[in-house]
Protein backbone atom coordinates (compact mmCIF):
# COMPACT_ATOMS: atom_id res chain seq x y z
CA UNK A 1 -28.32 6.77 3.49
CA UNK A 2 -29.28 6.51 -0.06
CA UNK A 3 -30.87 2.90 0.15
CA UNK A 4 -34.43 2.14 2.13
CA UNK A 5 -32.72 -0.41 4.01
CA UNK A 6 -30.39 -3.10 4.13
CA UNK A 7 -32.76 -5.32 3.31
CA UNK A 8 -32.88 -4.39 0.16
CA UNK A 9 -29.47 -5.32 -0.17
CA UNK A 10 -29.18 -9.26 -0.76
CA UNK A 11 -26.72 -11.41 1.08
CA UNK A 12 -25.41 -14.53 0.17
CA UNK A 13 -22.48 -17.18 1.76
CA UNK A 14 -19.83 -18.02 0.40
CA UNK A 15 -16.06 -20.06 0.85
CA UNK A 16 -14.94 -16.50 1.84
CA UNK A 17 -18.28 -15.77 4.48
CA UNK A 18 -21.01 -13.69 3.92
CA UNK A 19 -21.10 -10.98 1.06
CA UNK A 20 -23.80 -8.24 0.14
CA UNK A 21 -24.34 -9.29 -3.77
CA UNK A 22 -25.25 -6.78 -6.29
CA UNK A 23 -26.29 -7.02 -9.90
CA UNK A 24 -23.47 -4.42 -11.55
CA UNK A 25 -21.05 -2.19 -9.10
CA UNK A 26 -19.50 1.19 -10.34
CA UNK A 27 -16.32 2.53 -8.65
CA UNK A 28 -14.61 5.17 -10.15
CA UNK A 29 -11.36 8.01 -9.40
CA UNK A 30 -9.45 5.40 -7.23
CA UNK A 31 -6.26 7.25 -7.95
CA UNK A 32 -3.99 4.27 -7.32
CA UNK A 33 -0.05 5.32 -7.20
CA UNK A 34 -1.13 8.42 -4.92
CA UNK A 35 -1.09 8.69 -1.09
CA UNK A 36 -4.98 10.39 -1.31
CA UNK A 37 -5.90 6.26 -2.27
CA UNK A 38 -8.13 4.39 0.19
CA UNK A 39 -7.06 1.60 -0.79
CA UNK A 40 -7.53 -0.32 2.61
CA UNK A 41 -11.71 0.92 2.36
CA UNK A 42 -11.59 -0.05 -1.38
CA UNK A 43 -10.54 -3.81 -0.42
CA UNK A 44 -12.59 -3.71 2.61
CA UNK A 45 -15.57 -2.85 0.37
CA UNK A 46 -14.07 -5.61 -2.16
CA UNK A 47 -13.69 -8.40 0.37
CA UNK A 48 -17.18 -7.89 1.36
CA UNK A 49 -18.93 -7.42 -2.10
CA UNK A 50 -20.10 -9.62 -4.91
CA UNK A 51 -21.67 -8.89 -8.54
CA UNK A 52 -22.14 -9.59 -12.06
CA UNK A 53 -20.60 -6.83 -13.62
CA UNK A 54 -18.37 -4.49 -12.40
CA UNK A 55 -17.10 -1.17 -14.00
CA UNK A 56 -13.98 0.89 -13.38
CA UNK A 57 -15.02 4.28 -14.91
CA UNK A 58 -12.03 5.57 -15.04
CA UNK A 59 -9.19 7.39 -12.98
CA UNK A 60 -8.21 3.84 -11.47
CA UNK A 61 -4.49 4.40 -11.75
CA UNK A 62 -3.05 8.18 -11.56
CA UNK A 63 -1.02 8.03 -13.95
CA UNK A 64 -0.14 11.87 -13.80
CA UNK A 65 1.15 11.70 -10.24
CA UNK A 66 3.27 8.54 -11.41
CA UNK A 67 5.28 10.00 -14.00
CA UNK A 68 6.40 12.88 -10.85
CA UNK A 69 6.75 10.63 -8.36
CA UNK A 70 6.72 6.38 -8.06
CA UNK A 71 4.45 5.93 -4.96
CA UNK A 72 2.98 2.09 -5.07
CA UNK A 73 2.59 0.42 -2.22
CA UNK A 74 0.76 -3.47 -1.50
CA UNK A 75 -2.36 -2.35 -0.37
CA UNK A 76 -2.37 -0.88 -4.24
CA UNK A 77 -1.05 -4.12 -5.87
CA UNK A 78 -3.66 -5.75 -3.62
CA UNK A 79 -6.84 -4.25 -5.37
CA UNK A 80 -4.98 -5.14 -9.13
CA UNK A 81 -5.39 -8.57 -7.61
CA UNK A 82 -8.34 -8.44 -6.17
CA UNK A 83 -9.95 -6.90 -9.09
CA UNK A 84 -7.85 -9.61 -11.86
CA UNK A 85 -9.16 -12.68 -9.52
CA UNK A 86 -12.72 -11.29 -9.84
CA UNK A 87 -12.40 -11.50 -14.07
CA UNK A 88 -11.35 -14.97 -13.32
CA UNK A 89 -13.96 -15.89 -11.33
CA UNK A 90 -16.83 -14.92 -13.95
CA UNK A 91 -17.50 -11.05 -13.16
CA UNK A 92 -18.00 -9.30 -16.34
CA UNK A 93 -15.31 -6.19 -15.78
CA UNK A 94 -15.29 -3.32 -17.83
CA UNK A 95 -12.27 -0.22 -17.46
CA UNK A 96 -13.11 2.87 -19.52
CA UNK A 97 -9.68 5.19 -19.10
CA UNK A 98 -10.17 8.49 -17.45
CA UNK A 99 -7.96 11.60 -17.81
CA UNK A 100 -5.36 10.11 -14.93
CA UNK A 101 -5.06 6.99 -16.69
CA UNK A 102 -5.32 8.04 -20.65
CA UNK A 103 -2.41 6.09 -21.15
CA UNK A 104 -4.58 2.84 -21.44
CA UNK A 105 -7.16 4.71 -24.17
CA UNK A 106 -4.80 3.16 -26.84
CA UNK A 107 -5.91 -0.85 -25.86
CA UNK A 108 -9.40 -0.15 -25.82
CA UNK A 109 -11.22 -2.49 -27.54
CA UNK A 110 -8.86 -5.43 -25.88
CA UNK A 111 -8.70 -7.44 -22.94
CA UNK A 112 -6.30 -8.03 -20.22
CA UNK A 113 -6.84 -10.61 -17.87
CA UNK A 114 -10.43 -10.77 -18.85
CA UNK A 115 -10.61 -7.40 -18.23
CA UNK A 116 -12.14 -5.40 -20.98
CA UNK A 117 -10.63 -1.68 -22.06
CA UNK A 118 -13.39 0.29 -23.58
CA UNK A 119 -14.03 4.04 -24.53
CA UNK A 120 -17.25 3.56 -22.91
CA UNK A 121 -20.14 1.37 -22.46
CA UNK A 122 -24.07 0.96 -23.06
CA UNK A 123 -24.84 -1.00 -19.95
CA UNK A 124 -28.82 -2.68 -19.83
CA UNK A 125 -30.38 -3.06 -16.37
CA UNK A 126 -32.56 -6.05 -14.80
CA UNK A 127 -35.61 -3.64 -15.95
CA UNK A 128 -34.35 -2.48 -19.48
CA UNK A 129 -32.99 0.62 -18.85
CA UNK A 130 -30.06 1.84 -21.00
CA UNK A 131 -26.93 3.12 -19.13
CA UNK A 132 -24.37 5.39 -20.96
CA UNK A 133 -21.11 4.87 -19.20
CA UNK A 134 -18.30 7.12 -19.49
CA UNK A 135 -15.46 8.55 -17.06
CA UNK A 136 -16.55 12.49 -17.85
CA UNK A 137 -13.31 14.31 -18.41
CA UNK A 138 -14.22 15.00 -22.37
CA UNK A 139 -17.00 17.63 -20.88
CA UNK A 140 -15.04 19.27 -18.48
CA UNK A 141 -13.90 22.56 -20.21
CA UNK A 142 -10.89 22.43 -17.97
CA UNK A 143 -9.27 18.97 -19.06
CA UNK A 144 -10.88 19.92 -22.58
CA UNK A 145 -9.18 23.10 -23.23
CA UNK A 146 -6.54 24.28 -20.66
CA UNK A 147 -4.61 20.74 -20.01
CA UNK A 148 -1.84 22.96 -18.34
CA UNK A 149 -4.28 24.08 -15.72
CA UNK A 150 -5.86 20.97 -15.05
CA UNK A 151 -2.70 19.47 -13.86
CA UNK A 152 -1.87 22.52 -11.85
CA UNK A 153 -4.88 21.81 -10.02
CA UNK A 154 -4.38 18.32 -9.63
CA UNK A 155 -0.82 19.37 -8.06
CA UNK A 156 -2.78 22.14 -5.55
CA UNK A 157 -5.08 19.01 -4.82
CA UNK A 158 -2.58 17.07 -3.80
CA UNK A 159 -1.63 19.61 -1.66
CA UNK A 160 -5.06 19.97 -0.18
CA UNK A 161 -5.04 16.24 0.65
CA UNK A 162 -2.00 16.54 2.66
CA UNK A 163 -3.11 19.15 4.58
CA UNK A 164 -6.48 17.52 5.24
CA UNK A 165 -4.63 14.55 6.61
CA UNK A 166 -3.11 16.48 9.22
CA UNK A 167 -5.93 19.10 9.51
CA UNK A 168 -7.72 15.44 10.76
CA UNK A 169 -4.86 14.58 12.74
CA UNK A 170 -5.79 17.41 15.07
CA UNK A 171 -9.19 16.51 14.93
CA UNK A 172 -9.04 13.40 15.98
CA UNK A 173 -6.78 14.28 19.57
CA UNK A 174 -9.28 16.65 20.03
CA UNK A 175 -11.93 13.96 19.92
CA UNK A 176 -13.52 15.30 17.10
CA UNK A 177 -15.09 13.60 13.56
CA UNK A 178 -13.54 13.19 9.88
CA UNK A 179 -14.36 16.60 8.30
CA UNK A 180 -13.13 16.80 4.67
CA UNK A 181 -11.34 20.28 4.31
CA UNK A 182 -9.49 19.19 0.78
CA UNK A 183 -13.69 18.71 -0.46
CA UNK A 184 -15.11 21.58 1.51
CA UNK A 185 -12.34 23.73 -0.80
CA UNK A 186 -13.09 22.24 -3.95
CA UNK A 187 -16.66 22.15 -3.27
CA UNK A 188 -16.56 26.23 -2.88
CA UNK A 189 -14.22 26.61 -5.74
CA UNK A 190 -16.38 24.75 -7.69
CA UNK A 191 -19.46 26.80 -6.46
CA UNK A 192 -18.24 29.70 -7.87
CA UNK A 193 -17.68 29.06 -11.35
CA UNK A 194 -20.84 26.75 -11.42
CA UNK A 195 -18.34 23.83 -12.67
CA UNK A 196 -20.26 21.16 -11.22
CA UNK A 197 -23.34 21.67 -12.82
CA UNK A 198 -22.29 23.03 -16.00
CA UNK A 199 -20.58 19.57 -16.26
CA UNK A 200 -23.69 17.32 -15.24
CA UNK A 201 -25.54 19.43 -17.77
CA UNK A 202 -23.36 18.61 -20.89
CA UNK A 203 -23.14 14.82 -19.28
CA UNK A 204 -27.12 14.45 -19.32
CA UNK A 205 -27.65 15.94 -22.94
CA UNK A 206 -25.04 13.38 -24.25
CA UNK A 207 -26.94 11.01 -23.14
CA UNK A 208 -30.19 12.56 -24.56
CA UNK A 209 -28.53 12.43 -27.67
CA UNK A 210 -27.55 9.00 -27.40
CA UNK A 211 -31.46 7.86 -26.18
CA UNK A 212 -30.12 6.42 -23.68
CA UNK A 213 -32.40 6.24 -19.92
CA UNK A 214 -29.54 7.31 -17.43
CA UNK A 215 -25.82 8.25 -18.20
CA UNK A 216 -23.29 7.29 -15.31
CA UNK A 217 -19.59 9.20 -14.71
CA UNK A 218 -16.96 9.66 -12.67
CA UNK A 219 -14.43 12.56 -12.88
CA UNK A 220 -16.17 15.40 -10.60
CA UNK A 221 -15.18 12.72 -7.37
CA UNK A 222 -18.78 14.13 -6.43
CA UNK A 223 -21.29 11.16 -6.09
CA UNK A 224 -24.83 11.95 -7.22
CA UNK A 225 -28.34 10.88 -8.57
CA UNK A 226 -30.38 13.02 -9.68
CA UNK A 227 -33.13 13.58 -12.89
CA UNK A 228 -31.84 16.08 -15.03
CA UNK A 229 -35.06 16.64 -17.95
CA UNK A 230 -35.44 12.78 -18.92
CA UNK A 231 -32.21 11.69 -18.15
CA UNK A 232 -30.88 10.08 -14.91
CA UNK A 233 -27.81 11.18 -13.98
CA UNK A 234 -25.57 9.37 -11.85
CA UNK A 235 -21.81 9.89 -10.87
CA UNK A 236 -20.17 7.09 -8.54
CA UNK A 237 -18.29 9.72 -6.38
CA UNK A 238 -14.33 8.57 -5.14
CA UNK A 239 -12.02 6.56 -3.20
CA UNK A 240 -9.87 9.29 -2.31
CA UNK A 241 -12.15 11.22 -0.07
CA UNK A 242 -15.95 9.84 0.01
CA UNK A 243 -15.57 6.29 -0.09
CA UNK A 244 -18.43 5.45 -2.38
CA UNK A 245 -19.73 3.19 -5.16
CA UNK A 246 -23.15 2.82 -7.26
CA UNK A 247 -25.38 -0.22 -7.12
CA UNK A 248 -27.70 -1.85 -9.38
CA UNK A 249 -29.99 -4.45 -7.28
CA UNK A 250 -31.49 -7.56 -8.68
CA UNK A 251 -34.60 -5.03 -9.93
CA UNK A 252 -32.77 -2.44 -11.56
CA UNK A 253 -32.91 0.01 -9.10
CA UNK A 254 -29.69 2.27 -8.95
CA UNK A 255 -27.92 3.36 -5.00
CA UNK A 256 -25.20 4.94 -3.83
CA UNK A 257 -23.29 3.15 -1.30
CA UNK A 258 -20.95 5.37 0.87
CA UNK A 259 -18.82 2.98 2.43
CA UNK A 260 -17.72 4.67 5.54
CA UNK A 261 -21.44 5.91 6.49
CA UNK A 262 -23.31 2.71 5.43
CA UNK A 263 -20.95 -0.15 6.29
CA UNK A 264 -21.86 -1.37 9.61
CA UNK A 265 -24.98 -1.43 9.02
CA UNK A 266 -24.93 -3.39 5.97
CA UNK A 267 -22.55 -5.85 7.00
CA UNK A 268 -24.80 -6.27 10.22
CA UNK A 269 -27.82 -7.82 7.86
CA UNK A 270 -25.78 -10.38 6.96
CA UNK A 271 -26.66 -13.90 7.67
CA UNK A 272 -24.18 -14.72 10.37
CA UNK A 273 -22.03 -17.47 9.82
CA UNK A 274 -22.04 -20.17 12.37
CA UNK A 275 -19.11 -21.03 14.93
């Protein structure tokens, strides 16, 4: 776990029941319109969440696999809603457009819903730190400079998902764990040509650039934080594979949440609600 405790997580009731509260949440490469979407975790993580701001950083609908083939089923309407009911309700919410959805660049600067569409944001922390926010895909040479390839891959990704789904399948008769083989691939292809942290590299001197204290991403579905010279460099991971968000607390502090690790055990600090 990536958090001391759950203490450290604040808890609060409310017409719904208990919720862990937060000062900002990033999610990020949801991929809604795709059978790889967890959307079920996503509005489990929803249902039982609460903050201030929350950012979409990008990827949020796949476009790409949309214009192939129409794939959209409730759960995926559900987290529209459940995102659209937050704006209502007085969450600041911020999409910046990835590579998957680029179709939405064109609005940004307006707002939908009370949902703002921005290129990217400068987001300040309870301490004063300065947060670049951007979805990433601009500083990965592949989107950047061989489009053609990148949605080859995404095509052989989708490919590894289905396979991983029934590699898990057999697994799971067997009595065994979850083992990601689609990310155990990608992890090794990325290895090799030292994408990964060629990318975090031209992410963290952007933000030295900008003077900014941390920069935050998405893209890489690879959630991380890390120092990289005097930048902080966070990435909010997926909700294809790993099932995480980033968390600001009440102080400032930055946390990765992985949903499917840390769940229980956050939901058990909870003040129980009475019968």
């Amino acid at each position: 776990m990536t958090f001391s405790s759950p203490a450290d997580l604040p808890g609060s009731e409310t017409p719904n029941g208990p919720v862990l509260r937060f000062r900002s949440i990033w999610i990020s490469d949801i991929h809604l319109g795709t059978r790889g979407c967890q959307a079920e975790k996503l509005l489990d993580f929803l249902r039982y969440t609460e903050s201030e701001y929350l950012y979409l950083v990008g990827d949020i609908v796949d476009g790409w696999h949309l214009r192939r083939r129409w794939y959209w089923p409730q759960e995926h309407n559900d987290v529209v809603q459940k995102i659209l009911r937050r704006a209502r309700h007085g969450t600041k919410v911020f999409y910046i457009p990835g590579n998957h959805d680029e179709a939405i660049r064109p609005y940004c600067g307006l707002h939908f819903g009370g949902v703002y569409v921005v290129n990217e944001a400068v987001h300040e922390t309870a301490d004063g730190k300065r947060v670049l926010i951007l979805h990433g895909d601009e500083f990965d040479a592949v989107i950047g400079y061989a489009k053609w390839l990148a949605l080859l891959g995404d095509k052989a990704y989708d490919v590894a998902l289905f396979l991983n789904r029934i590699f898990n399948l057999v697994r799971k008769v067997l009595g065994l764990p979850y083992w990601s083989l689609s990310a155990y691939l990608k992890h090794k292809v990325k290895n090799a040509v030292e994408h990964i942290s060629d990318f975090e590299s031209f992410i963290a001197e952007r933000a030295k650039h900008q003077k900014v204290n941390a920069v935050l991403c998405g893209h890489i579905h690879n959630a991380e934080m890390r120092r990289i010279g005097p930048v902080l460099y966070l990435n909010d991971g997926d909700w294809v594979e790993s099932c995480t968000a980033l968390i600001e607390d009440f102080n400032g502090e930055f946390k990765i949440l992985r949903w499917d690790e840390d769940r229980d055990e956050l939901l058990d600090s909870l003040p129980k609600t009475s019968e």
